[in-house]
C-alpha atoms as a PDB file:
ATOM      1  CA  UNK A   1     -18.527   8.684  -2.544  1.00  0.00           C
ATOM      2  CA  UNK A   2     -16.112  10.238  -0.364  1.00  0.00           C
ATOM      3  CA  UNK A   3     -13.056   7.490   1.025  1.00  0.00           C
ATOM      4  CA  UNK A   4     -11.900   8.869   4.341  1.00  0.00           C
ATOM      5  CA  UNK A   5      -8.184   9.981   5.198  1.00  0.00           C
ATOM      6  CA  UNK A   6      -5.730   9.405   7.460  1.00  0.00           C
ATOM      7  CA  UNK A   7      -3.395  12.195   9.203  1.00  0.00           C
ATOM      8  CA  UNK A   8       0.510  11.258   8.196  1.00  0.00           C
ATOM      9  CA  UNK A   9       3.125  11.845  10.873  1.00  0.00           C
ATOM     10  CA  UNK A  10       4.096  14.529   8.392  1.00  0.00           C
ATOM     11  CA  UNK A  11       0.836  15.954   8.623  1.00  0.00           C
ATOM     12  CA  UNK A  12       0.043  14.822   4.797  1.00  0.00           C
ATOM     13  CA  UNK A  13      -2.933  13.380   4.263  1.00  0.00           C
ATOM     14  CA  UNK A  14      -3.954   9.726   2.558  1.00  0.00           C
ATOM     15  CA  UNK A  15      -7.111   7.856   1.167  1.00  0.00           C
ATOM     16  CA  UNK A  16      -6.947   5.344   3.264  1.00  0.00           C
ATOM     17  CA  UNK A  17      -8.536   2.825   0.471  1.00  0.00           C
ATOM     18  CA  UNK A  18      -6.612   3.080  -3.038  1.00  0.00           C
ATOM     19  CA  UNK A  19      -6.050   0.944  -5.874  1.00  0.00           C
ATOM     20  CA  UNK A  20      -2.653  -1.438  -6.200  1.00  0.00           C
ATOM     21  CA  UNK A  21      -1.547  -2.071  -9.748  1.00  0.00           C
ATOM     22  CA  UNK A  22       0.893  -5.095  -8.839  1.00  0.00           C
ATOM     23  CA  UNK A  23       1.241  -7.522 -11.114  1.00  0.00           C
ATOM     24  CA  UNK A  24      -0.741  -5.604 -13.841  1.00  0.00           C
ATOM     25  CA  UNK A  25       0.673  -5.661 -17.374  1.00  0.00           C
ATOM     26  CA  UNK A  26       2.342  -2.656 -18.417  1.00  0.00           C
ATOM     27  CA  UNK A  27      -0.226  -3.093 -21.866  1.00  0.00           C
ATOM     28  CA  UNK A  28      -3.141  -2.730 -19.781  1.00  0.00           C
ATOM     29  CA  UNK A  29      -2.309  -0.426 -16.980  1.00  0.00           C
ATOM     30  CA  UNK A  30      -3.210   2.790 -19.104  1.00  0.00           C
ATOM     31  CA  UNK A  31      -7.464   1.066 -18.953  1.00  0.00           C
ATOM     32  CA  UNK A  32      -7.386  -0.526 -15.697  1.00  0.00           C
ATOM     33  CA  UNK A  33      -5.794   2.464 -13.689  1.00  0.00           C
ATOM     34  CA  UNK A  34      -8.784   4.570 -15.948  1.00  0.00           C
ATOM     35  CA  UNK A  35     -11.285   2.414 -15.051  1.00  0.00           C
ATOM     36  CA  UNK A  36     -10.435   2.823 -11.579  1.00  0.00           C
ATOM     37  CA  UNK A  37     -10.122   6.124 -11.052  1.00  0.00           C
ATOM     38  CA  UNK A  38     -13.284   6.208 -13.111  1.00  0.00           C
ATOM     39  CA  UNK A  39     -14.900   4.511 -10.116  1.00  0.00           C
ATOM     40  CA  UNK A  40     -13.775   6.978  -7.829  1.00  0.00           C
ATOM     41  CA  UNK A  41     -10.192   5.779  -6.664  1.00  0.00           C
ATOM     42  CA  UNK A  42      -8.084   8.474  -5.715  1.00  0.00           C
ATOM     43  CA  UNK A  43      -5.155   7.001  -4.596  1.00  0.00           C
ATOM     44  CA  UNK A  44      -2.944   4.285  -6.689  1.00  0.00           C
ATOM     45  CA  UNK A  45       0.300   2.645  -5.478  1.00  0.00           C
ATOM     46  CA  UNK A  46       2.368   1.232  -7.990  1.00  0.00           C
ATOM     47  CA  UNK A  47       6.550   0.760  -7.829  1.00  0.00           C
ATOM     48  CA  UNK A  48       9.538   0.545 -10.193  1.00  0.00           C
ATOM     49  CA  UNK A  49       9.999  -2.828 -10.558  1.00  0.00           C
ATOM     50  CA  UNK A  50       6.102  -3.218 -11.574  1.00  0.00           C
ATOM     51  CA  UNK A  51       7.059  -2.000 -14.622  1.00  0.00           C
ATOM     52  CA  UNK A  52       3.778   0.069 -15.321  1.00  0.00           C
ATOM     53  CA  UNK A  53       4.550   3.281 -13.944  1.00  0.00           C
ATOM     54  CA  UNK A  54       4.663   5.135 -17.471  1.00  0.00           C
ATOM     55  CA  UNK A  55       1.040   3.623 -18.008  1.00  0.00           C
ATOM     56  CA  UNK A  56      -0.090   5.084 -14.722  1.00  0.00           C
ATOM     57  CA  UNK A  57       1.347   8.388 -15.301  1.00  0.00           C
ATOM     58  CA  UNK A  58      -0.622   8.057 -19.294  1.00  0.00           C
ATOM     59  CA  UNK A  59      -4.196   7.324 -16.873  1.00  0.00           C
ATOM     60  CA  UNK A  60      -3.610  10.184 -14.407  1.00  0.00           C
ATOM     61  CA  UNK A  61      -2.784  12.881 -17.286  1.00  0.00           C
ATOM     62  CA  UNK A  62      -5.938  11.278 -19.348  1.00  0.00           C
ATOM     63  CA  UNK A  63      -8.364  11.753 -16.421  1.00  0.00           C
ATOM     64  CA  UNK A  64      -8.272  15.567 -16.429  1.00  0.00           C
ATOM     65  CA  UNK A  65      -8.568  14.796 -12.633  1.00  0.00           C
ATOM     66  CA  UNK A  66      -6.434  18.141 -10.663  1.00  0.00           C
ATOM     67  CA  UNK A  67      -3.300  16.429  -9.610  1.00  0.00           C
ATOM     68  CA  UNK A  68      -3.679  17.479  -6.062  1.00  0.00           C
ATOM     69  CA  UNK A  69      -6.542  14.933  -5.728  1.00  0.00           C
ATOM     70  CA  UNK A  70      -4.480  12.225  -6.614  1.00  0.00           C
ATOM     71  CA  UNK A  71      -2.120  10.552  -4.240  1.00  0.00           C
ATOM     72  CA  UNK A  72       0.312   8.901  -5.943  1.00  0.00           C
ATOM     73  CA  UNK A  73       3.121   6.418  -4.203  1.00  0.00           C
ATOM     74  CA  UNK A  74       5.959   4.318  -5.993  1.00  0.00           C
ATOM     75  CA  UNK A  75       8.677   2.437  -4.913  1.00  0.00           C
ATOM     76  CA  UNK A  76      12.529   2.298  -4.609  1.00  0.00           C
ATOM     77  CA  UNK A  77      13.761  -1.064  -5.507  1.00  0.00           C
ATOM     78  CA  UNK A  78      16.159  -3.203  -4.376  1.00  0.00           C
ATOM     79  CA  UNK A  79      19.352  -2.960  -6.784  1.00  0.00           C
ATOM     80  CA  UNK A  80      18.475   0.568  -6.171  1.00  0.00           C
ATOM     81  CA  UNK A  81      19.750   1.256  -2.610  1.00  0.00           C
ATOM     82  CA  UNK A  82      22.186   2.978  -1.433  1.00  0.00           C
ATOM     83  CA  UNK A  83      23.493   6.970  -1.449  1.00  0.00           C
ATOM     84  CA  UNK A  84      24.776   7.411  -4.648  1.00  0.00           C
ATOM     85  CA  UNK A  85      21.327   5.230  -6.779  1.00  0.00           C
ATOM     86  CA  UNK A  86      18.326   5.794  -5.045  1.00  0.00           C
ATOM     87  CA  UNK A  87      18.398  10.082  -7.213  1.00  0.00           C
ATOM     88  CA  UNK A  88      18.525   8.494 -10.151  1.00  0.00           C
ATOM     89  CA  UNK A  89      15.817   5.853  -9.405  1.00  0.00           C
ATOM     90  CA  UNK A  90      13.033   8.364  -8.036  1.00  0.00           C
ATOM     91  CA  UNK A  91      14.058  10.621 -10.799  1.00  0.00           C
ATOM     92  CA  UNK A  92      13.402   7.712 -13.255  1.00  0.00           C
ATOM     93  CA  UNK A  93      10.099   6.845 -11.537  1.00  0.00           C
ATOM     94  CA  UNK A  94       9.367  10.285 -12.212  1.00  0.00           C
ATOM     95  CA  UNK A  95       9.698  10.718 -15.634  1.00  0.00           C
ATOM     96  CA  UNK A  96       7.903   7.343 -16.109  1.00  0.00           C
ATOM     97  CA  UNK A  97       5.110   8.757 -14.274  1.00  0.00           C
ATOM     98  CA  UNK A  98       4.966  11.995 -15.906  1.00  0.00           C
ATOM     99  CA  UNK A  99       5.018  13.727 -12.623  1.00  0.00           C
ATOM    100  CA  UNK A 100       7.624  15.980 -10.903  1.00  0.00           C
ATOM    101  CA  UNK A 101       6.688  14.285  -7.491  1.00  0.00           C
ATOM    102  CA  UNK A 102       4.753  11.519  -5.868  1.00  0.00           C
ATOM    103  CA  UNK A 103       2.959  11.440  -2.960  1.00  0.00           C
ATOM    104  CA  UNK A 104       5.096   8.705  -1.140  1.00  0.00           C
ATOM    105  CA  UNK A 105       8.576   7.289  -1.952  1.00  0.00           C
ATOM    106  CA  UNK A 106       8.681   4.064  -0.539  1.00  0.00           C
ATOM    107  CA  UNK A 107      11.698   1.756   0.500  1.00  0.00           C
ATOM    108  CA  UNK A 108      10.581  -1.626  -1.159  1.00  0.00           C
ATOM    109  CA  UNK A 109      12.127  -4.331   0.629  1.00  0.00           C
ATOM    110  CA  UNK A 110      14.730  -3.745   3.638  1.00  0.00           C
ATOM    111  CA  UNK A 111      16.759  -6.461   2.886  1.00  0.00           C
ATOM    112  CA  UNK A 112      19.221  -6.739   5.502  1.00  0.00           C
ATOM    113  CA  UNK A 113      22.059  -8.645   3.702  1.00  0.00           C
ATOM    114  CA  UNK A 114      22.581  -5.557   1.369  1.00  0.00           C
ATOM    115  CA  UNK A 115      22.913  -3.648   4.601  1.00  0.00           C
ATOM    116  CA  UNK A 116      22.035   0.201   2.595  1.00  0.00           C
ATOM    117  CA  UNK A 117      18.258   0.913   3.813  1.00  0.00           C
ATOM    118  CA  UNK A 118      19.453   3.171   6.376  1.00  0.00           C
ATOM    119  CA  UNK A 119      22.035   5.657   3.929  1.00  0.00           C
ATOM    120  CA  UNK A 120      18.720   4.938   1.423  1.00  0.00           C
ATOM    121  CA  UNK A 121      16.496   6.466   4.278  1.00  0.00           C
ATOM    122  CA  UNK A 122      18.506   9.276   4.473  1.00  0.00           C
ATOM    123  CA  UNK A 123      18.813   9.715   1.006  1.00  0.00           C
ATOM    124  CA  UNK A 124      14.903  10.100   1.192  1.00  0.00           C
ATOM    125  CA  UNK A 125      14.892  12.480   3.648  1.00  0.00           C
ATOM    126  CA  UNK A 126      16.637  14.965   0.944  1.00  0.00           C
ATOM    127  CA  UNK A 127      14.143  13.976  -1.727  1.00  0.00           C
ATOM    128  CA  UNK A 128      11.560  15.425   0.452  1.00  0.00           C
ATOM    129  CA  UNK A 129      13.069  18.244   1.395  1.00  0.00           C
ATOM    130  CA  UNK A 130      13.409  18.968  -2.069  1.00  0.00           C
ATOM    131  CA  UNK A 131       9.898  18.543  -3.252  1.00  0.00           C
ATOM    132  CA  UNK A 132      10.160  15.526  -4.953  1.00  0.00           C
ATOM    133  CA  UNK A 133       8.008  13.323  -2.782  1.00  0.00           C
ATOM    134  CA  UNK A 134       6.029  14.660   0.062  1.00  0.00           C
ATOM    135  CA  UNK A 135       6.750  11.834   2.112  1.00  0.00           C
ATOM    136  CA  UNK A 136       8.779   9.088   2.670  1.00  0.00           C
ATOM    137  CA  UNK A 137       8.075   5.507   4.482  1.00  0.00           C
ATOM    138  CA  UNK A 138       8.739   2.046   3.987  1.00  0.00           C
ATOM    139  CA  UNK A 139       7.513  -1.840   3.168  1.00  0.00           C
ATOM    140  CA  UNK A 140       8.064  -5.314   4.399  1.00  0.00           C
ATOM    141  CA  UNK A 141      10.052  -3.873   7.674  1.00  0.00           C
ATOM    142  CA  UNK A 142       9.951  -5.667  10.572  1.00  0.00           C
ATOM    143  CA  UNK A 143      10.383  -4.526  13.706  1.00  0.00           C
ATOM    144  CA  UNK A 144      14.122  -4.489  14.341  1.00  0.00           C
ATOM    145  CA  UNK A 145      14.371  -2.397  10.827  1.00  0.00           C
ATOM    146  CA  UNK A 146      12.076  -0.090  11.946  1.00  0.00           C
ATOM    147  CA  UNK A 147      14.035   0.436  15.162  1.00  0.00           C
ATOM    148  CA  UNK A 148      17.897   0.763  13.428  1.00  0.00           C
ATOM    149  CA  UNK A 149      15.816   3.960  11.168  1.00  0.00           C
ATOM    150  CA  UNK A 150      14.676   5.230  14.554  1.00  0.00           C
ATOM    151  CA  UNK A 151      17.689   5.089  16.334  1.00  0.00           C
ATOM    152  CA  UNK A 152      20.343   5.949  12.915  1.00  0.00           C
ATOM    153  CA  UNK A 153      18.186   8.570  11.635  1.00  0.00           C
ATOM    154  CA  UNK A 154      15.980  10.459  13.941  1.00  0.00           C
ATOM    155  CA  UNK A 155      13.266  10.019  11.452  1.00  0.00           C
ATOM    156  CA  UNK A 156       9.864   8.291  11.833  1.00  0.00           C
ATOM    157  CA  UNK A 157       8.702   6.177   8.739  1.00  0.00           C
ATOM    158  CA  UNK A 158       5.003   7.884   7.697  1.00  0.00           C
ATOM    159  CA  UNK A 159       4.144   4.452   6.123  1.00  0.00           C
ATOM    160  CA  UNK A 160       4.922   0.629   6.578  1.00  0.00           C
ATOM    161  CA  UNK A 161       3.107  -1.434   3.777  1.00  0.00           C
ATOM    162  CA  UNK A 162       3.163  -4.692   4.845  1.00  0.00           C
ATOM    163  CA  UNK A 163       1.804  -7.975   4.037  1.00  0.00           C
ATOM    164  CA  UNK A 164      -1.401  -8.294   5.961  1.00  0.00           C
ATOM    165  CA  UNK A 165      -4.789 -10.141   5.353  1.00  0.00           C
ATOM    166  CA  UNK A 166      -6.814 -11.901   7.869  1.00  0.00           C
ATOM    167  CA  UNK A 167      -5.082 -15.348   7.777  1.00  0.00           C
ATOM    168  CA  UNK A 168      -1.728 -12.866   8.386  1.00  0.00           C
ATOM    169  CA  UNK A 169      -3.328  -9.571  10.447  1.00  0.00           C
ATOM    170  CA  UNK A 170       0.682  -8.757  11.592  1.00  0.00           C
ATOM    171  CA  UNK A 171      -0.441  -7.362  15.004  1.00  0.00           C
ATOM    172  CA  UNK A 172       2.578  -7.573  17.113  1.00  0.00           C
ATOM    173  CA  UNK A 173       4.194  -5.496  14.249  1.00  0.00           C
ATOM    174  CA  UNK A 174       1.220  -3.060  14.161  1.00  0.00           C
ATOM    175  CA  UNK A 175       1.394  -2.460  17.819  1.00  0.00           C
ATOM    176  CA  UNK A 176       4.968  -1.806  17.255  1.00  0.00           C
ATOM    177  CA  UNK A 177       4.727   0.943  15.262  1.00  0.00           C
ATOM    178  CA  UNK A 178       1.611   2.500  14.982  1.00  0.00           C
ATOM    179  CA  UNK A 179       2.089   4.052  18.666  1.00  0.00           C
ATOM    180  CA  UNK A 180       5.038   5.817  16.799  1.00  0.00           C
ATOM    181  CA  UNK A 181       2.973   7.632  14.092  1.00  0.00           C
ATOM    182  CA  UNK A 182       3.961   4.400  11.308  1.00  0.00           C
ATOM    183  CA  UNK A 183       0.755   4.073   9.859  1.00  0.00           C
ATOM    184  CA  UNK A 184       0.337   0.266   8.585  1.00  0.00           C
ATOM    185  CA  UNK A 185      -0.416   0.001   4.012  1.00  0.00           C
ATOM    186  CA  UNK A 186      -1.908  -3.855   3.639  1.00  0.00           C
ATOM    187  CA  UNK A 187      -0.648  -5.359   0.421  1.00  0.00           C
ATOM    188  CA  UNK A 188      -2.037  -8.891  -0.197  1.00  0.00           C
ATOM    189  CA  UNK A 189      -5.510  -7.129   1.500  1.00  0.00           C
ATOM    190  CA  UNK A 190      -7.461 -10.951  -0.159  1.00  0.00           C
ATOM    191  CA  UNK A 191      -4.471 -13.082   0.380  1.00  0.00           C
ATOM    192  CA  UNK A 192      -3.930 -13.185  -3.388  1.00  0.00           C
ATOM    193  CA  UNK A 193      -5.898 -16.377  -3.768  1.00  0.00           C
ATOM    194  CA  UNK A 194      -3.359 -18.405  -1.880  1.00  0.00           C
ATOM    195  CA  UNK A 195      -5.654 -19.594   0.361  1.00  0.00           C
ATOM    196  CA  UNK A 196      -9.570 -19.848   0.485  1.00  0.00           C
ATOM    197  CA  UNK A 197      -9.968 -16.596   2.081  1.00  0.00           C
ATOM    198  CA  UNK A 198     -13.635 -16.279   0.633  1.00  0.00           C
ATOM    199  CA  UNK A 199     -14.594 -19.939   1.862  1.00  0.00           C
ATOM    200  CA  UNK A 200     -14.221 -18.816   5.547  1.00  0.00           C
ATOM    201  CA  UNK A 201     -17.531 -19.169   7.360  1.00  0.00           C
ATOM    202  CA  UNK A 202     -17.056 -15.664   9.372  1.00  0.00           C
ATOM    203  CA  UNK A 203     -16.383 -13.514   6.065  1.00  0.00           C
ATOM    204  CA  UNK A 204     -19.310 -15.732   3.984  1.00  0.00           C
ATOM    205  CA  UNK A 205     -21.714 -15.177   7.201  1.00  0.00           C
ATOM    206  CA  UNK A 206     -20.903 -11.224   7.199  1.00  0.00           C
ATOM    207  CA  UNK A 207     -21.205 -11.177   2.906  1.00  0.00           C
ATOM    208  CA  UNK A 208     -24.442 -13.103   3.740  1.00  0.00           C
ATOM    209  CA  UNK A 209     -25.508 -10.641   6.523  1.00  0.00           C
ATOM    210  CA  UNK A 210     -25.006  -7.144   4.361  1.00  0.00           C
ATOM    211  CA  UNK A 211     -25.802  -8.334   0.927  1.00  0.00           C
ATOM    212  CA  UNK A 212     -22.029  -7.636   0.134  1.00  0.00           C
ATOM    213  CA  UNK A 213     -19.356  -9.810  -2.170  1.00  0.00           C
ATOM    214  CA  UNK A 214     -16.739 -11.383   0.355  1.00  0.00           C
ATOM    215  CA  UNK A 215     -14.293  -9.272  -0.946  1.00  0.00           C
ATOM    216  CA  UNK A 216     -16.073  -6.256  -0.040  1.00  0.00           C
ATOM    217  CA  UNK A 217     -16.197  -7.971   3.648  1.00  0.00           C
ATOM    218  CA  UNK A 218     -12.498  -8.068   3.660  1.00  0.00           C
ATOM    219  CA  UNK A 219     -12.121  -4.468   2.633  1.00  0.00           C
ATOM    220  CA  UNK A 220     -14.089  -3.537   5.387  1.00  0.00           C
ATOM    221  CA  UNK A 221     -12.319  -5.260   7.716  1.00  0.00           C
ATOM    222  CA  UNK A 222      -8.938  -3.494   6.826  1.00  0.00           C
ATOM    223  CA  UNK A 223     -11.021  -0.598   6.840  1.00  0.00           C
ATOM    224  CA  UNK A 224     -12.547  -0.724  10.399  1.00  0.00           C
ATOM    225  CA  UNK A 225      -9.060  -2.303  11.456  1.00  0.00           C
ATOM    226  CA  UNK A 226      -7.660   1.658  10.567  1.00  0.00           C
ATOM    227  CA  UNK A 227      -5.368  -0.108   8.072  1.00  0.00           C
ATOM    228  CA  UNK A 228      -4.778   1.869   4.910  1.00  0.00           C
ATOM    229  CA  UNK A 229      -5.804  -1.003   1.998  1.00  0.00           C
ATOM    230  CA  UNK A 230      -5.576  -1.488  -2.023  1.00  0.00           C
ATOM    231  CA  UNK A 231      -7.388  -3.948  -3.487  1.00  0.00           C
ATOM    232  CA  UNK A 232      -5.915  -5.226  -7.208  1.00  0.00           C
ATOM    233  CA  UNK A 233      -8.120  -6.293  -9.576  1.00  0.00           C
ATOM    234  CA  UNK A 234      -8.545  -6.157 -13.615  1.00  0.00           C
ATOM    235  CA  UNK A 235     -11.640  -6.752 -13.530  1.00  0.00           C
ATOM    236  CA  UNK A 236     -14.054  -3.492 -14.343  1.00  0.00           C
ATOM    237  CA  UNK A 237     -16.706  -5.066 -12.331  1.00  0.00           C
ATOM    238  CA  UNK A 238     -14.666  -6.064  -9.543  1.00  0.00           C
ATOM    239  CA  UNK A 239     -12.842  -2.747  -9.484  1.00  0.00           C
ATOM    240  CA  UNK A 240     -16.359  -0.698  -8.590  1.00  0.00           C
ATOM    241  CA  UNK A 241     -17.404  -3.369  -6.037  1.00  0.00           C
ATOM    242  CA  UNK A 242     -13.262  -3.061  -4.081  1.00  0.00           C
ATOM    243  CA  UNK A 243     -14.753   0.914  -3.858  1.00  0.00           C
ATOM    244  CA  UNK A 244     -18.197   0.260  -2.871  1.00  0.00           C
ATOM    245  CA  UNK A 245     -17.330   0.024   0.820  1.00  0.00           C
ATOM    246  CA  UNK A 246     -18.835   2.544   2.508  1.00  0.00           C
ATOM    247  CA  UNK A 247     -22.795   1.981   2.619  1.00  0.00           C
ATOM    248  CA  UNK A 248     -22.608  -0.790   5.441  1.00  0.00           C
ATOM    249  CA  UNK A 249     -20.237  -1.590   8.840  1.00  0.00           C
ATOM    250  CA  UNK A 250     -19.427  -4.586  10.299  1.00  0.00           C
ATOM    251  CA  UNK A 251     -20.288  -5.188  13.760  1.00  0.00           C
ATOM    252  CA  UNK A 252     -17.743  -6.182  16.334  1.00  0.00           C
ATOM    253  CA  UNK A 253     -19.033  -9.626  16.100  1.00  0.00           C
ATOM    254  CA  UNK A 254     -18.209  -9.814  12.544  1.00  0.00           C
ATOM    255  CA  UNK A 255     -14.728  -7.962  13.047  1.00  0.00           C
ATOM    256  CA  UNK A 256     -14.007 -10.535  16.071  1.00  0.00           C
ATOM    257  CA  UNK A 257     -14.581 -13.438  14.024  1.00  0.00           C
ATOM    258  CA  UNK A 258     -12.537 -12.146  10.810  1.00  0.00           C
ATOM    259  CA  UNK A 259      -9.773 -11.645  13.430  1.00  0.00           C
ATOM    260  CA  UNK A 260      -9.726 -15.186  14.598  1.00  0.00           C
ATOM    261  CA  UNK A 261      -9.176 -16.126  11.125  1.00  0.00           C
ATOM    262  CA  UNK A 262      -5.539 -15.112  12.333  1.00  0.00           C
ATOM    263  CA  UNK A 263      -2.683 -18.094  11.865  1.00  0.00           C
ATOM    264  CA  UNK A 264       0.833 -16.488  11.045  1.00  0.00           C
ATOM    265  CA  UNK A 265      -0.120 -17.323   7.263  1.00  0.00           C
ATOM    266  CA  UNK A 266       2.217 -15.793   5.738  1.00  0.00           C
ATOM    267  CA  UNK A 267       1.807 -15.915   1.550  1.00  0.00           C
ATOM    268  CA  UNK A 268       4.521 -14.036   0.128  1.00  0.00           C
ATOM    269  CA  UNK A 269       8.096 -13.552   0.936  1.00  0.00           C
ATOM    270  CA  UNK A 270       9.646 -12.958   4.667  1.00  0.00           C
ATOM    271  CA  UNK A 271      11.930  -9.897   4.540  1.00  0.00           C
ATOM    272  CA  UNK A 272      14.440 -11.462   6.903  1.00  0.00           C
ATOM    273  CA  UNK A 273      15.447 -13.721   3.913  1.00  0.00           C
ATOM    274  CA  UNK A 274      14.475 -12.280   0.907  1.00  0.00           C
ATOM    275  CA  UNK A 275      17.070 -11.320  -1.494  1.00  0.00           C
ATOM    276  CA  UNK A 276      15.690 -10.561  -4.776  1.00  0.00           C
END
């Protein structure tokens, strides 16, 4: 089964379904991130302060899989930022990972009252420049940090991963900057279970209609909505159903009603405030 890609601003290109190892233990990351790209996932997004980048790293080296098939992004955290700590924090992700670069070095959070995303951003652009990522975006940026990049840098974030399921579908912020070459990464893609996604008539009608899990509805949707998704899950099972995707499409009734499942719901943190 063949995922599609997406063109980067940079010209790079990206599955545009992959497989999130948030909140996976460290002890278990080494199976799960096997069993998935057992399945057929070629793209896994993980970050420092996961703490499970070394067992990533172990799966991709075990998987005799040619490391330019794999696209590989981790993340910069917060204490991180700034000029003189964000080297030694992709060099550390690195090592962890086994890897001398990822795919896409990601700014985790902006926040704001630190004030360093922008010198960080810049910092990036050397660390691609110099091979050690190929490109270089962001995550949980709203608009107005998207803008001060633009307008202090000159350079155009390849990725935004945002928050975004279909109680949240962030549209003013995806009309923002996808005109500008940001393509949009949904964490979240199921709403983590914070609300009863799977209990909504238009994604149980659409399971109902294709034979498909309601998960694998919600996929779809991100899918068909051009977003670039990763599903979590620890589950074997689950993980080959998140990939089975591609045999059926919803129709723009089905995508219509998913989208009027739409209520500003957010379920994790708002990057205005948060300051872990």
């Amino acid at each position: 089964m063949t995922v599609p890609t997406l063109t980067l601003n940079d010209g790079h290109a990206i599955p545009q379904l992959g497989f999130g190892v948030f909140q996976v233990d460290p002890a278990e990351t080494e199976r799960i991130v096997s069993a998935a790209l057992e399945a057929g996932y070629r793209h896994i997004d993980t970050a420092a302060v996961y703490g499970n980048e070394e067992g990533v790293g172990r799966a991709i080296a075990a998987s005799g899989i040619p490391r330019d098939e794999i696209f590989v992004t981790t993340k910069l955290w917060n204490g991180d930022q700034g000029r003189d700590t964000a080297r030694g924090a992709i060099e550390t992700s690195l090592e962890k990972l086994g890897l001398d670069h990822v795919n896409l070095y990601l700014i985790h959070w902006p926040r704001p009252d630190l004030d360093r995303y922008v010198e960080t951003f810049q910092q990036m652009e050397a660390f691609k420049a110099e091979g050690l990522t190929h490109s270089i975006g962001v995550s949980n940026f709203h608009q107005p940090h998207l803008q001060r990049l633009l307008d202090e840098t000159g350079t155009v974030p390849a990725i935004n991963q945002i928050e975004l399921h279909p109680a949240f579908a962030q549209r003013a912020l995806r009309e923002f900057q996808e005109p500008l070459g940001i393509h949009t990464e949904s964490w979240g893609p199921l709403g983590q279970g914070k609300y009863d996604l799977f209990g909504e008539k238009a994604v149980t009608d659409a399971a109902e209609a294709h034979g498909v899990t309601p998960a694998q509805v919600v996929i779809r949707w991100h899918l068909q909505n051009g977003v670039i998704v990763f599903p979590k899950s620890s589950t074997p099972e689950r993980i080959v159903q998140n990939f089975d995707v591609f045999g059926f499409e919803l129709t723009g009734d089905e995508i219509a009603a998913i989208d009027a499942l739409d209520r500003g719901q957010r379920v994790g943190a708002d990057p205005d405030t948060a300051t872990f």
